[in-house]
PDB file of N, CA and C in Angstrom:
ATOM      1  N   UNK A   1     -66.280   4.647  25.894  1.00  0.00           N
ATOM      2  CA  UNK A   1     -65.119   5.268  25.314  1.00  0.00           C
ATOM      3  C   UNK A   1     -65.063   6.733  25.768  1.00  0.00           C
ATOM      4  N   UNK A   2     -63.707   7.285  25.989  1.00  0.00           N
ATOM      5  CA  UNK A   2     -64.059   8.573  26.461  1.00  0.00           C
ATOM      6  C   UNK A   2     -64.042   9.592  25.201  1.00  0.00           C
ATOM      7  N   UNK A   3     -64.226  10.537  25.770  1.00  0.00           N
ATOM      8  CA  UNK A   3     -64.490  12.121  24.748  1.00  0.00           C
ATOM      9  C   UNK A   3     -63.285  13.131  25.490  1.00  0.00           C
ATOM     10  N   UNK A   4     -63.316  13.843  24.090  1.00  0.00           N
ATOM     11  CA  UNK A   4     -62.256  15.163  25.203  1.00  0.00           C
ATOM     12  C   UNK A   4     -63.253  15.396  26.115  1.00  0.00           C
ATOM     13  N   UNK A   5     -64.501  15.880  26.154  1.00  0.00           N
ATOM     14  CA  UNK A   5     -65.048  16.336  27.391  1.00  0.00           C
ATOM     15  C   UNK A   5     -64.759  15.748  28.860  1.00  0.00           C
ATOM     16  N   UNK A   6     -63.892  14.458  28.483  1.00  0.00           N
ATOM     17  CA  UNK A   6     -63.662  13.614  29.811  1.00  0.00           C
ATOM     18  C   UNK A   6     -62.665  14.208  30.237  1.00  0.00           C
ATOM     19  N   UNK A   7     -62.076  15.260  29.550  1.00  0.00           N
ATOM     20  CA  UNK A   7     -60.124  15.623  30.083  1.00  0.00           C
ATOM     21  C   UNK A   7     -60.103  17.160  30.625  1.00  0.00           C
ATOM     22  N   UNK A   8     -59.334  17.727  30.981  1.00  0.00           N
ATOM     23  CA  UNK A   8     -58.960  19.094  31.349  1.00  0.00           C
ATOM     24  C   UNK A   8     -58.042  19.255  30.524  1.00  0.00           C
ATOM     25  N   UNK A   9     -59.099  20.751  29.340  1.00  0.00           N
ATOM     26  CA  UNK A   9     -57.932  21.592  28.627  1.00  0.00           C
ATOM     27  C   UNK A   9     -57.426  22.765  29.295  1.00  0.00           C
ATOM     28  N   UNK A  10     -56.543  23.168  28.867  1.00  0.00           N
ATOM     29  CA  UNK A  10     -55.778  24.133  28.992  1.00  0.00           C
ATOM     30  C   UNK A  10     -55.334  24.921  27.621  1.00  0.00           C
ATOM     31  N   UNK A  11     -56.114  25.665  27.794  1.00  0.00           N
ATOM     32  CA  UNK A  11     -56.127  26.850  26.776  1.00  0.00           C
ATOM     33  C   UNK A  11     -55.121  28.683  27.270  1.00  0.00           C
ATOM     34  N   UNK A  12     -54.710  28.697  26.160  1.00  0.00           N
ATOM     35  CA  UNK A  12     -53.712  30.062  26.795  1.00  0.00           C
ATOM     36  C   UNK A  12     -53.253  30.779  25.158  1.00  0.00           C
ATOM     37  N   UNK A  13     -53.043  32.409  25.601  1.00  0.00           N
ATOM     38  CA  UNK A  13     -52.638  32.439  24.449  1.00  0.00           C
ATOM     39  C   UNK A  13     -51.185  32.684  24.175  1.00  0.00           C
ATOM     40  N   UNK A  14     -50.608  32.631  22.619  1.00  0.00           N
ATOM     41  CA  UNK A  14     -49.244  32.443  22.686  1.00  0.00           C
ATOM     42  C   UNK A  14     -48.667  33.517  22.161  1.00  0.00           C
ATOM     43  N   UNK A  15     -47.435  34.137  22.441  1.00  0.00           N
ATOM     44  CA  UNK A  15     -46.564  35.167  22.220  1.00  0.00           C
ATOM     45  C   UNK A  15     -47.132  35.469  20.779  1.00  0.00           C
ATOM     46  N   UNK A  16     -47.096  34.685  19.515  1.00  0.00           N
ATOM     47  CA  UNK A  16     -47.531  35.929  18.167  1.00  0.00           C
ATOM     48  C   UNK A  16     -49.127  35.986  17.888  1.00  0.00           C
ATOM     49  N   UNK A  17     -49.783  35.941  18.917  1.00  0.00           N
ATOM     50  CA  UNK A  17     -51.218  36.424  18.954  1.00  0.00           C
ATOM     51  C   UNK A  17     -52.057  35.185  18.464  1.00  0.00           C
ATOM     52  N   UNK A  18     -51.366  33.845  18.612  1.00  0.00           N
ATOM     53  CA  UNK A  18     -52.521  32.699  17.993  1.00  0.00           C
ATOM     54  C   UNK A  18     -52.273  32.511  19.738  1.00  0.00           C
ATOM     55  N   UNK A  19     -53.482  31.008  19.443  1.00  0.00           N
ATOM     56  CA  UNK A  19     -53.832  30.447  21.275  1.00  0.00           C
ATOM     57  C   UNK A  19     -53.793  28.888  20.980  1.00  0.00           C
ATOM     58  N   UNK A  20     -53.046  28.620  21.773  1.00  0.00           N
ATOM     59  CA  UNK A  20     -52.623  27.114  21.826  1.00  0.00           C
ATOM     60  C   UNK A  20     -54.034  26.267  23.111  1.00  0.00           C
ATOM     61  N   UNK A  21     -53.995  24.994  22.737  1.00  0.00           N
ATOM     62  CA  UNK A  21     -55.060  24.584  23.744  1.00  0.00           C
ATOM     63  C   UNK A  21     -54.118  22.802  23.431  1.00  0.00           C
ATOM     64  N   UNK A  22     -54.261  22.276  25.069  1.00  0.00           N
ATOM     65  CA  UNK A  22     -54.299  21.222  25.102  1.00  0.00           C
ATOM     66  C   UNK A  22     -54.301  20.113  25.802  1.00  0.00           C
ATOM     67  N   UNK A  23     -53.988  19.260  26.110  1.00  0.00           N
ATOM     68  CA  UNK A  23     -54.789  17.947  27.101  1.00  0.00           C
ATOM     69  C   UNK A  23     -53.541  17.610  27.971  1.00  0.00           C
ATOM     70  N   UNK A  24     -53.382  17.709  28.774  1.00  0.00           N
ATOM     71  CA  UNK A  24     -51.654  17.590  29.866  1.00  0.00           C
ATOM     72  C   UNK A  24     -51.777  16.090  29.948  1.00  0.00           C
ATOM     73  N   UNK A  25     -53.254  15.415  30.081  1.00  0.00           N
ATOM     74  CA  UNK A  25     -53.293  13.901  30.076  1.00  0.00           C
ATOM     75  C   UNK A  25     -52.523  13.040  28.740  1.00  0.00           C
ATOM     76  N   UNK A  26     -52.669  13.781  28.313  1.00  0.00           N
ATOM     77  CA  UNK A  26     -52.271  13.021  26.962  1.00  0.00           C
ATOM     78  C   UNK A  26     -51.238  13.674  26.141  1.00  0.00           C
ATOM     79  N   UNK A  27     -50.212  12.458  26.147  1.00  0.00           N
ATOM     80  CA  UNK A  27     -48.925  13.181  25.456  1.00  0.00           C
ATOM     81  C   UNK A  27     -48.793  13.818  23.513  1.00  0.00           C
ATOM     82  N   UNK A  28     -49.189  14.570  23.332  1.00  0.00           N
ATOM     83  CA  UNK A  28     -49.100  15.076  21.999  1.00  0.00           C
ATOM     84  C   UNK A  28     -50.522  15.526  21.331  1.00  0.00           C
ATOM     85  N   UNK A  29     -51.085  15.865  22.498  1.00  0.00           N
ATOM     86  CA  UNK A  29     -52.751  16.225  21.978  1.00  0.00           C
ATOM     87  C   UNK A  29     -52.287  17.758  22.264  1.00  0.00           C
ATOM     88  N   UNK A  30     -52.042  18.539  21.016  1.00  0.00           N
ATOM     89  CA  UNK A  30     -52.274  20.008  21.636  1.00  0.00           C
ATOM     90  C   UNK A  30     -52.561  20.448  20.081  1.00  0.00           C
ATOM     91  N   UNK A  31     -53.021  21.739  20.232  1.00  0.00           N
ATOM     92  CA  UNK A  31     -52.953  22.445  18.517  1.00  0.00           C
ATOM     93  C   UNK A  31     -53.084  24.301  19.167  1.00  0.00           C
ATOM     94  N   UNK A  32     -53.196  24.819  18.132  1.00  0.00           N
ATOM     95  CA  UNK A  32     -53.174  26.431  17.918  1.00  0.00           C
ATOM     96  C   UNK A  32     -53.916  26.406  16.937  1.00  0.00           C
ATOM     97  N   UNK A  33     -54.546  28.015  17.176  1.00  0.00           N
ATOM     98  CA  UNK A  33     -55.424  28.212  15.900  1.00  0.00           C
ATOM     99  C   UNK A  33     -54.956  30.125  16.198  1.00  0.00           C
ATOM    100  N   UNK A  34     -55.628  30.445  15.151  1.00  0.00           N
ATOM    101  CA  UNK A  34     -55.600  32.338  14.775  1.00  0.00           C
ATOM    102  C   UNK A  34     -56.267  32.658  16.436  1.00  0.00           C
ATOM    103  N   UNK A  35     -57.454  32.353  16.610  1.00  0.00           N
ATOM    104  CA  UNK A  35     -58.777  32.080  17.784  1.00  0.00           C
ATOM    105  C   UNK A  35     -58.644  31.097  18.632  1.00  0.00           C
ATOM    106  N   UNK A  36     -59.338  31.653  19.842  1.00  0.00           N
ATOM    107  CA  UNK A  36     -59.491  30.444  20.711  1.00  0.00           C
ATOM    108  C   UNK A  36     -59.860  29.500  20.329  1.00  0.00           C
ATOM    109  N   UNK A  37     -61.641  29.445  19.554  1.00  0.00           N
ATOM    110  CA  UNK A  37     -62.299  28.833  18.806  1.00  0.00           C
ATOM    111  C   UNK A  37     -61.647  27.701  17.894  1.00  0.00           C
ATOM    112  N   UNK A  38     -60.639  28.837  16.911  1.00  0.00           N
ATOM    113  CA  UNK A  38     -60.116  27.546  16.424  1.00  0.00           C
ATOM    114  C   UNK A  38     -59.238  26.439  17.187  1.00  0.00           C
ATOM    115  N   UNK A  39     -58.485  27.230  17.538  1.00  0.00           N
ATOM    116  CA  UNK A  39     -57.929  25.991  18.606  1.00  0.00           C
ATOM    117  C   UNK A  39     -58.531  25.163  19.309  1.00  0.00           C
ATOM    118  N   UNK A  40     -59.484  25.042  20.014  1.00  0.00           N
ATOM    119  CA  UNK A  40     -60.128  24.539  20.376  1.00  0.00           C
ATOM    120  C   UNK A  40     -60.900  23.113  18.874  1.00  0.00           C
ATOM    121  N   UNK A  41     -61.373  23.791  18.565  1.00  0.00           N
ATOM    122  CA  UNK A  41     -61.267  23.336  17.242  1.00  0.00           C
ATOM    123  C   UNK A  41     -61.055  22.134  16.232  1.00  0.00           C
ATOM    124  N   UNK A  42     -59.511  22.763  16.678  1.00  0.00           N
ATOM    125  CA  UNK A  42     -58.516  21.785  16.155  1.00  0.00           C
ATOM    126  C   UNK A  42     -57.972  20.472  16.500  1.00  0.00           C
ATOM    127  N   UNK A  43     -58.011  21.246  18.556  1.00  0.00           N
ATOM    128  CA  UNK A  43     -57.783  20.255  19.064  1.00  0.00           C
ATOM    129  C   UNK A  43     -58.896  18.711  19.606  1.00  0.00           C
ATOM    130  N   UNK A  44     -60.095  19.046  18.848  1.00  0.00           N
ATOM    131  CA  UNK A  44     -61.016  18.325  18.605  1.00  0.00           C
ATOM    132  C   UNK A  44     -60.568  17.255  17.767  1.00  0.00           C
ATOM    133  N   UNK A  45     -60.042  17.393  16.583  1.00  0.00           N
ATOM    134  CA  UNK A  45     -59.145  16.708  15.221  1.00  0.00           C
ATOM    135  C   UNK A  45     -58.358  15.954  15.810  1.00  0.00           C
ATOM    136  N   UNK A  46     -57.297  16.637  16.760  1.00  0.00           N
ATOM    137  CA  UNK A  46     -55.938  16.279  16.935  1.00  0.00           C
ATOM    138  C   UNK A  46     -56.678  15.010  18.186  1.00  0.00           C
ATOM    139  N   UNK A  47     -56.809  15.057  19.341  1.00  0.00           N
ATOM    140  CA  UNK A  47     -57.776  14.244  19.917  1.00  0.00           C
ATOM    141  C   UNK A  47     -58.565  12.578  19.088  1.00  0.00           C
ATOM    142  N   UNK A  48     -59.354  13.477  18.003  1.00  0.00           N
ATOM    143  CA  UNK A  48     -59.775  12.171  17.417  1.00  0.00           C
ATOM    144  C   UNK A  48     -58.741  11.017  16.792  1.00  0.00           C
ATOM    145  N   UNK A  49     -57.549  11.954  16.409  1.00  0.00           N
ATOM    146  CA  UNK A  49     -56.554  11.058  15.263  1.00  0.00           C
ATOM    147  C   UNK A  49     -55.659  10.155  16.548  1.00  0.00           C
ATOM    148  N   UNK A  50     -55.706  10.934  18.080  1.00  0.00           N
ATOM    149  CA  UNK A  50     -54.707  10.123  18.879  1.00  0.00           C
ATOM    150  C   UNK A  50     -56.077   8.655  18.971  1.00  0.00           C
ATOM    151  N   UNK A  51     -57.067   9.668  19.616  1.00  0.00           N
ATOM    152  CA  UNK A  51     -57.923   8.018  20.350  1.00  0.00           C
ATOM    153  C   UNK A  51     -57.889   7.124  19.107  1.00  0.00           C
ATOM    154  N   UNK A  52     -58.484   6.944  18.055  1.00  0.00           N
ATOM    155  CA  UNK A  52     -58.161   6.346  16.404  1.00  0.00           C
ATOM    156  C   UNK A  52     -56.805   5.298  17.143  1.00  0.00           C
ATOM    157  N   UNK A  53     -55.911   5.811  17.147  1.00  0.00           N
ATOM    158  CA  UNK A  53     -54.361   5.522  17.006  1.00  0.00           C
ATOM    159  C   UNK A  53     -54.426   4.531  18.533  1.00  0.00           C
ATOM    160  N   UNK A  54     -55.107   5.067  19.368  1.00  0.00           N
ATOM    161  CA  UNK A  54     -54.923   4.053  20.900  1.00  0.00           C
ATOM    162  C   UNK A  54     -55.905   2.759  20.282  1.00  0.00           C
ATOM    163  N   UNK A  55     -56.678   3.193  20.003  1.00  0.00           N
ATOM    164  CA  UNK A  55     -58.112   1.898  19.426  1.00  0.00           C
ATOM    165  C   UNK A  55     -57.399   0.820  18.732  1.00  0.00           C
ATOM    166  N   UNK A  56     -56.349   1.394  18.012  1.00  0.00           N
ATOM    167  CA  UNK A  56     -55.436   0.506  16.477  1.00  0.00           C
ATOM    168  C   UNK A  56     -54.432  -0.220  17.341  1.00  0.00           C
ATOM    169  N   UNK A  57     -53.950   0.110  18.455  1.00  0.00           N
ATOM    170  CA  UNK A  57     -53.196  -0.195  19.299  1.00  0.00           C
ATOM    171  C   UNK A  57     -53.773  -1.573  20.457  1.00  0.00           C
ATOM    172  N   UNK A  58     -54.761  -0.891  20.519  1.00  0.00           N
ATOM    173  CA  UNK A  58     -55.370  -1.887  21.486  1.00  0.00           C
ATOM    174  C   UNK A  58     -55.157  -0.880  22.974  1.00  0.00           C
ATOM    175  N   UNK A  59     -55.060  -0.139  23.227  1.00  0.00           N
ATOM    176  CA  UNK A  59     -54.714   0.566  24.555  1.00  0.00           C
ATOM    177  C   UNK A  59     -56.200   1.813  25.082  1.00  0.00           C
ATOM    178  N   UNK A  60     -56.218   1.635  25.996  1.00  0.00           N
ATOM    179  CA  UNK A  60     -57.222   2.601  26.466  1.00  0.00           C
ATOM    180  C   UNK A  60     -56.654   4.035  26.840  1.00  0.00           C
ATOM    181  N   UNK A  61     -57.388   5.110  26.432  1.00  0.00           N
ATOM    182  CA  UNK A  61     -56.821   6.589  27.037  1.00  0.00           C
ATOM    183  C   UNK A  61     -56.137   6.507  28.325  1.00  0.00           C
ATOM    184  N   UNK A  62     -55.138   7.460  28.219  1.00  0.00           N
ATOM    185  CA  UNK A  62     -55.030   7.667  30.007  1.00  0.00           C
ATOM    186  C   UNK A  62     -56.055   8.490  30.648  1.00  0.00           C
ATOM    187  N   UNK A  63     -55.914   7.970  31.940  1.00  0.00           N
ATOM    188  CA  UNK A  63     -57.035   8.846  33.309  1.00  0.00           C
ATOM    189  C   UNK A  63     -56.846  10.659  33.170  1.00  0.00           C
ATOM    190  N   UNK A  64     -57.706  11.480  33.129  1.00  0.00           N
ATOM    191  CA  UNK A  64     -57.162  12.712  33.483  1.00  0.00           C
ATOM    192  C   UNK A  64     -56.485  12.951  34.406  1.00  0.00           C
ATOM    193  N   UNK A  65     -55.569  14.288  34.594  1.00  0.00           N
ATOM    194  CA  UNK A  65     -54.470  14.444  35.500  1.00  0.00           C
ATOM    195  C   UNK A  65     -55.174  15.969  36.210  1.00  0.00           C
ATOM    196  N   UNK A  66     -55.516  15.884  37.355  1.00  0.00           N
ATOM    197  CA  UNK A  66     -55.716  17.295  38.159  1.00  0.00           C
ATOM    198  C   UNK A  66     -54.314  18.149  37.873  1.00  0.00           C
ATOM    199  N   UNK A  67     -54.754  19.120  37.236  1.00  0.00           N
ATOM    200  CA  UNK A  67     -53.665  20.808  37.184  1.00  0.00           C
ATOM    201  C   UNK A  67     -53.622  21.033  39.048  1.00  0.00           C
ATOM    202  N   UNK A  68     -52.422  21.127  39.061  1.00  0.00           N
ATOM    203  CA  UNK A  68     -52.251  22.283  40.720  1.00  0.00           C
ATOM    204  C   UNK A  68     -51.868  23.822  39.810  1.00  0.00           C
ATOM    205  N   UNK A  69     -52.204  24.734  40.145  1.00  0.00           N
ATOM    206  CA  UNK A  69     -51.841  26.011  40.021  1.00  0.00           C
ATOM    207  C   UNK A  69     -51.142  26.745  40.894  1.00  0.00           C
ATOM    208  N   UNK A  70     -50.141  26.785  40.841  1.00  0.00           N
ATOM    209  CA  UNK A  70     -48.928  27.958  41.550  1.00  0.00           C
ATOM    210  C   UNK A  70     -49.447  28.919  41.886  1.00  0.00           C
ATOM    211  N   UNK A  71     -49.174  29.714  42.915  1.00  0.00           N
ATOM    212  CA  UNK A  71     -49.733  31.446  43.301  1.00  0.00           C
ATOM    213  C   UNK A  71     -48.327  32.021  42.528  1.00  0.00           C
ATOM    214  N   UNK A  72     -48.795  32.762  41.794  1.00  0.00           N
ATOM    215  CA  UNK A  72     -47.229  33.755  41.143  1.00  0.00           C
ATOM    216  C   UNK A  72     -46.458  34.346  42.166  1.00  0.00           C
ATOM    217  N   UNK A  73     -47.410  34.752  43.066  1.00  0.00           N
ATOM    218  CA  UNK A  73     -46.561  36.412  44.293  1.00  0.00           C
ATOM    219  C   UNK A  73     -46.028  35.145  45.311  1.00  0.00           C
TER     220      UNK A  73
END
């Protein structure tokens, strides 16, 4: 079974000073916290309640998705 450790987060912080973190593989896995920490965190929770929900389903996670990163300039 996989773990978030199997996915690429993406952590950043957001315009009113909290930091959002979350899984691009997976549609609706994200959270915010005050802290990175918490976010991170959270999105530990949010993670467990989707895989839970694929298990009840009968469906396996999706594959991680490689990020490309843009050059800004």
């Amino acid at each position: 079974m996989k773990s978030l450790q199997d996915y690429t987060i993406v952590t950043r912080p957001d315009d009113n000073g909290t930091f959002i973190a979350y899984v691009p593989a997976i549609q609706g896995c994200h959270a915010w916290g005050e802290t990175l920490e918490a976010a991170r965190a959270e999105l530990n929770h949010v993670f467990a309640m989707i895989q839970e929900e694929y298990k009840e389903i009968g469906h396996s996670l999706p594959e991680d998705v490689e990020l490309v990163i843009a050059d800004a300039s």
